[in-house]
C-alpha atoms as a PDB file:
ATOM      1  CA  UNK A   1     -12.796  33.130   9.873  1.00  0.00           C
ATOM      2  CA  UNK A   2     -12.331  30.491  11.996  1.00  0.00           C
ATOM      3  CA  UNK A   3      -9.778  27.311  12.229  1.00  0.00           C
ATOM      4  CA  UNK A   4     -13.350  25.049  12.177  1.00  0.00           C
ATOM      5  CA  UNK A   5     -13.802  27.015   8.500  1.00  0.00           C
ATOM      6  CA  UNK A   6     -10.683  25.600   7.191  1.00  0.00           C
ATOM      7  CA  UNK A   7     -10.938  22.251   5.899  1.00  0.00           C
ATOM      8  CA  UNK A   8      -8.526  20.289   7.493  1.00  0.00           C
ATOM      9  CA  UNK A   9      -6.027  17.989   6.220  1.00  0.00           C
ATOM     10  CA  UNK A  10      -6.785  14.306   5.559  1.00  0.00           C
ATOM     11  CA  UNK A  11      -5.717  12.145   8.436  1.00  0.00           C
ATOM     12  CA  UNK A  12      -3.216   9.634   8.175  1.00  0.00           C
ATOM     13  CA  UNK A  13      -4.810   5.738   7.536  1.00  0.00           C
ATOM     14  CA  UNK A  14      -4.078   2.843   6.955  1.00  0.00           C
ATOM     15  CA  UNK A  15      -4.974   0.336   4.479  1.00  0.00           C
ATOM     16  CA  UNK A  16      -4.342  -3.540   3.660  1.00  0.00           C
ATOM     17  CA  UNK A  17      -4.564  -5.305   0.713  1.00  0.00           C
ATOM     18  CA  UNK A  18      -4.189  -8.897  -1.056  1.00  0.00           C
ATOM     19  CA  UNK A  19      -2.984  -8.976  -4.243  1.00  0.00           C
ATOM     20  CA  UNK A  20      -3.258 -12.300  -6.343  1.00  0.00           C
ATOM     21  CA  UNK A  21      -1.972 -13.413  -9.578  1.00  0.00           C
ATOM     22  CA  UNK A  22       2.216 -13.834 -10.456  1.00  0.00           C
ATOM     23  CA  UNK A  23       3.038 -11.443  -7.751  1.00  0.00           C
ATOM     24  CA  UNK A  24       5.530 -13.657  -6.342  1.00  0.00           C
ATOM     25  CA  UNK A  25       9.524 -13.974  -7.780  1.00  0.00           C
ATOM     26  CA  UNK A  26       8.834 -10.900  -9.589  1.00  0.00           C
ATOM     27  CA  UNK A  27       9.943  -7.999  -7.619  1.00  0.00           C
ATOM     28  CA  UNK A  28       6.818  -7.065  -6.530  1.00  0.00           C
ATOM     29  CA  UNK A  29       7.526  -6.269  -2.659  1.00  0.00           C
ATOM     30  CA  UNK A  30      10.675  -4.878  -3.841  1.00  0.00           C
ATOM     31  CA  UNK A  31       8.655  -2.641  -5.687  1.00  0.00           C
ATOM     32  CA  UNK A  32       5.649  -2.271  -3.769  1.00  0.00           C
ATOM     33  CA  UNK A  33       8.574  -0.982  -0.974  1.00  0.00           C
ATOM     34  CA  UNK A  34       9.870   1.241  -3.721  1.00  0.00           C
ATOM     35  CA  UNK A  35       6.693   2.822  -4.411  1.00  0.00           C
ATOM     36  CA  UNK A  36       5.316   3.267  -0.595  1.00  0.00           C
ATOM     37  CA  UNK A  37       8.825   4.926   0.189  1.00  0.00           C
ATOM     38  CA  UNK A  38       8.271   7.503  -2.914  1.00  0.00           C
ATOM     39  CA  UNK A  39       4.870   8.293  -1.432  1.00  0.00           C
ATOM     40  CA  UNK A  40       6.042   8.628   1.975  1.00  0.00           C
ATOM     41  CA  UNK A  41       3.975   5.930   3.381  1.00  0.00           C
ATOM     42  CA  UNK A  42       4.789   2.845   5.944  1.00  0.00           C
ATOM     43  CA  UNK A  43       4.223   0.007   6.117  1.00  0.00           C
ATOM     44  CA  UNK A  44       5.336  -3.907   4.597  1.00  0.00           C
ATOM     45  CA  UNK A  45       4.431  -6.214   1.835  1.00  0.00           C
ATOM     46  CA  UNK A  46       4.860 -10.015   2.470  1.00  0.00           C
ATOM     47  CA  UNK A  47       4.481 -13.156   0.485  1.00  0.00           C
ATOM     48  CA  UNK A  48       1.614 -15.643   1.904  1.00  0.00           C
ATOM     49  CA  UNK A  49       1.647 -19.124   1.111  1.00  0.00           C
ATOM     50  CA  UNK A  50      -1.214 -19.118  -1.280  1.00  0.00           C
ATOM     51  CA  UNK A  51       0.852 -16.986  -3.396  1.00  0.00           C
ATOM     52  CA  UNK A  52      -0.907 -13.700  -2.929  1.00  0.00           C
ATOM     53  CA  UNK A  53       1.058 -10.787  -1.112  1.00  0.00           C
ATOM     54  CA  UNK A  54      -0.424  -8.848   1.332  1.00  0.00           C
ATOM     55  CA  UNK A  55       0.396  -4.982   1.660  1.00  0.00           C
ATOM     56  CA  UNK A  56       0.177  -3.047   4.764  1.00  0.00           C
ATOM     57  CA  UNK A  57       0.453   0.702   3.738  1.00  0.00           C
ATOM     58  CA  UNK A  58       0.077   3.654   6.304  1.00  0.00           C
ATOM     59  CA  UNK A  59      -0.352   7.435   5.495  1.00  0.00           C
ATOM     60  CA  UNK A  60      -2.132  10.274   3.669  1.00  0.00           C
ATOM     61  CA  UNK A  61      -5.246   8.931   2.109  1.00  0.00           C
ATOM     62  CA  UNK A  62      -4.115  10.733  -1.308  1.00  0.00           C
ATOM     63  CA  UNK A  63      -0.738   8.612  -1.678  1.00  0.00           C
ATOM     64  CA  UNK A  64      -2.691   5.467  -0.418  1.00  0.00           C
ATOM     65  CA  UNK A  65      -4.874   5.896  -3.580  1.00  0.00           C
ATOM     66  CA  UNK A  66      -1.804   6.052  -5.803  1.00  0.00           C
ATOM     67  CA  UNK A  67      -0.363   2.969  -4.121  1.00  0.00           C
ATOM     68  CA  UNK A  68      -3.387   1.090  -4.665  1.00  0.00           C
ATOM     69  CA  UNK A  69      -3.744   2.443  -8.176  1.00  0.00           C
ATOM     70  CA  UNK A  70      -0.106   0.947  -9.052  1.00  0.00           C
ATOM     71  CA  UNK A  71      -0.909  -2.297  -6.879  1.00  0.00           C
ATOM     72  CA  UNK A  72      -3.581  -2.752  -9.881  1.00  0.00           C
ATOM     73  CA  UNK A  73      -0.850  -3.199 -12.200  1.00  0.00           C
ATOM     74  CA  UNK A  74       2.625  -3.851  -9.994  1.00  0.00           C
ATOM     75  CA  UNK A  75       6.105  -4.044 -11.630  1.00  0.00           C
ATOM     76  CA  UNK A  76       6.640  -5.537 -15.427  1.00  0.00           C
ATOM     77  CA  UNK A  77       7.503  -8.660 -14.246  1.00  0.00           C
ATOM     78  CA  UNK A  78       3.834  -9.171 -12.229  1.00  0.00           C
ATOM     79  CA  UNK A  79       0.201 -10.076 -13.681  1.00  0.00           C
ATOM     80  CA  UNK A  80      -2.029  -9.067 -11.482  1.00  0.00           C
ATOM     81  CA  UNK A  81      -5.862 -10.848 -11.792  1.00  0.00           C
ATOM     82  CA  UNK A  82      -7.514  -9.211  -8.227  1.00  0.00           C
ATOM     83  CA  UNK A  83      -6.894  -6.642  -5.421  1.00  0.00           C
ATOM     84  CA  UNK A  84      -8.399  -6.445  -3.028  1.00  0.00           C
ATOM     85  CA  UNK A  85      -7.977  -3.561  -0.544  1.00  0.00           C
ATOM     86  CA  UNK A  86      -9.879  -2.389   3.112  1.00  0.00           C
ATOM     87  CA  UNK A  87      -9.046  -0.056   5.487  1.00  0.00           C
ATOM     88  CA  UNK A  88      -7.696  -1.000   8.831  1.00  0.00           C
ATOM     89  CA  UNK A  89      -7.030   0.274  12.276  1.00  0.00           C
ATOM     90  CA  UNK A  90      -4.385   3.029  11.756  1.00  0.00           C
ATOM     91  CA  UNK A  91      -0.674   1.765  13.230  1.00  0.00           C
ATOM     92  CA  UNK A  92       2.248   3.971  13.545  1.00  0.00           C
ATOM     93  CA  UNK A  93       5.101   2.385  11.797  1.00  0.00           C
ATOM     94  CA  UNK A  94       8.180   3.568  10.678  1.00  0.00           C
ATOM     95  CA  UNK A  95       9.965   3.016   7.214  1.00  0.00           C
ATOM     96  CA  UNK A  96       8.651  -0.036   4.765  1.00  0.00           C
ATOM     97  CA  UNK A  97       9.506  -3.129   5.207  1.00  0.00           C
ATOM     98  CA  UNK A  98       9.307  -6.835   3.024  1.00  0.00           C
ATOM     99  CA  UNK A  99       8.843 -10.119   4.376  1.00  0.00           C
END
């Protein structure tokens, strides 16, 4: 057997989304940061001025799919009404940040 007939490990990507509703003043990219950091994914989540916040997350395509599956719902606090996710260009960035 060959290393080509091992399927190889997922790459490392990066994906952005917007997520509207009351996601602002409740903790979300406290917890959004939370979350990533339990995954072991980079990245940032940051208010906009519409009142969405937009997350930047960066790593294994499985933990992605969890973060976006909790983005759906966010912390207790939060009502989320849309997200809307897309993958991006992948960046290497270190640790989570909030802005």
């Amino acid at each position: 057997m060959t290393e080509s007939d091992h399927p190889s490990e997922p790459q490392a990507v990066c994906i952005r989304c917007l997520v509207s509703g009351r996601v602002q003043g409740v903790f979300f990219r406290a917890s959004t940061r939370e979350q990533a950091l339990g995954l072991g994914l980079t990245g940032e989540a940051r208010n906009l001025p519409d009142g969405r916040v937009e997350v930047l997350a960066c790593g294994d395509p499985r933990a992605l799919e969890r973060l976006r599956d909790w983005l759906r719902q966010g912390p207790p606090q939060a009502v989320v009404s849309n997200l809307v996710c897309e993958v991006v260009p992948y960046q290497a960035l270190s640790g989570f940040g909030t802005s």
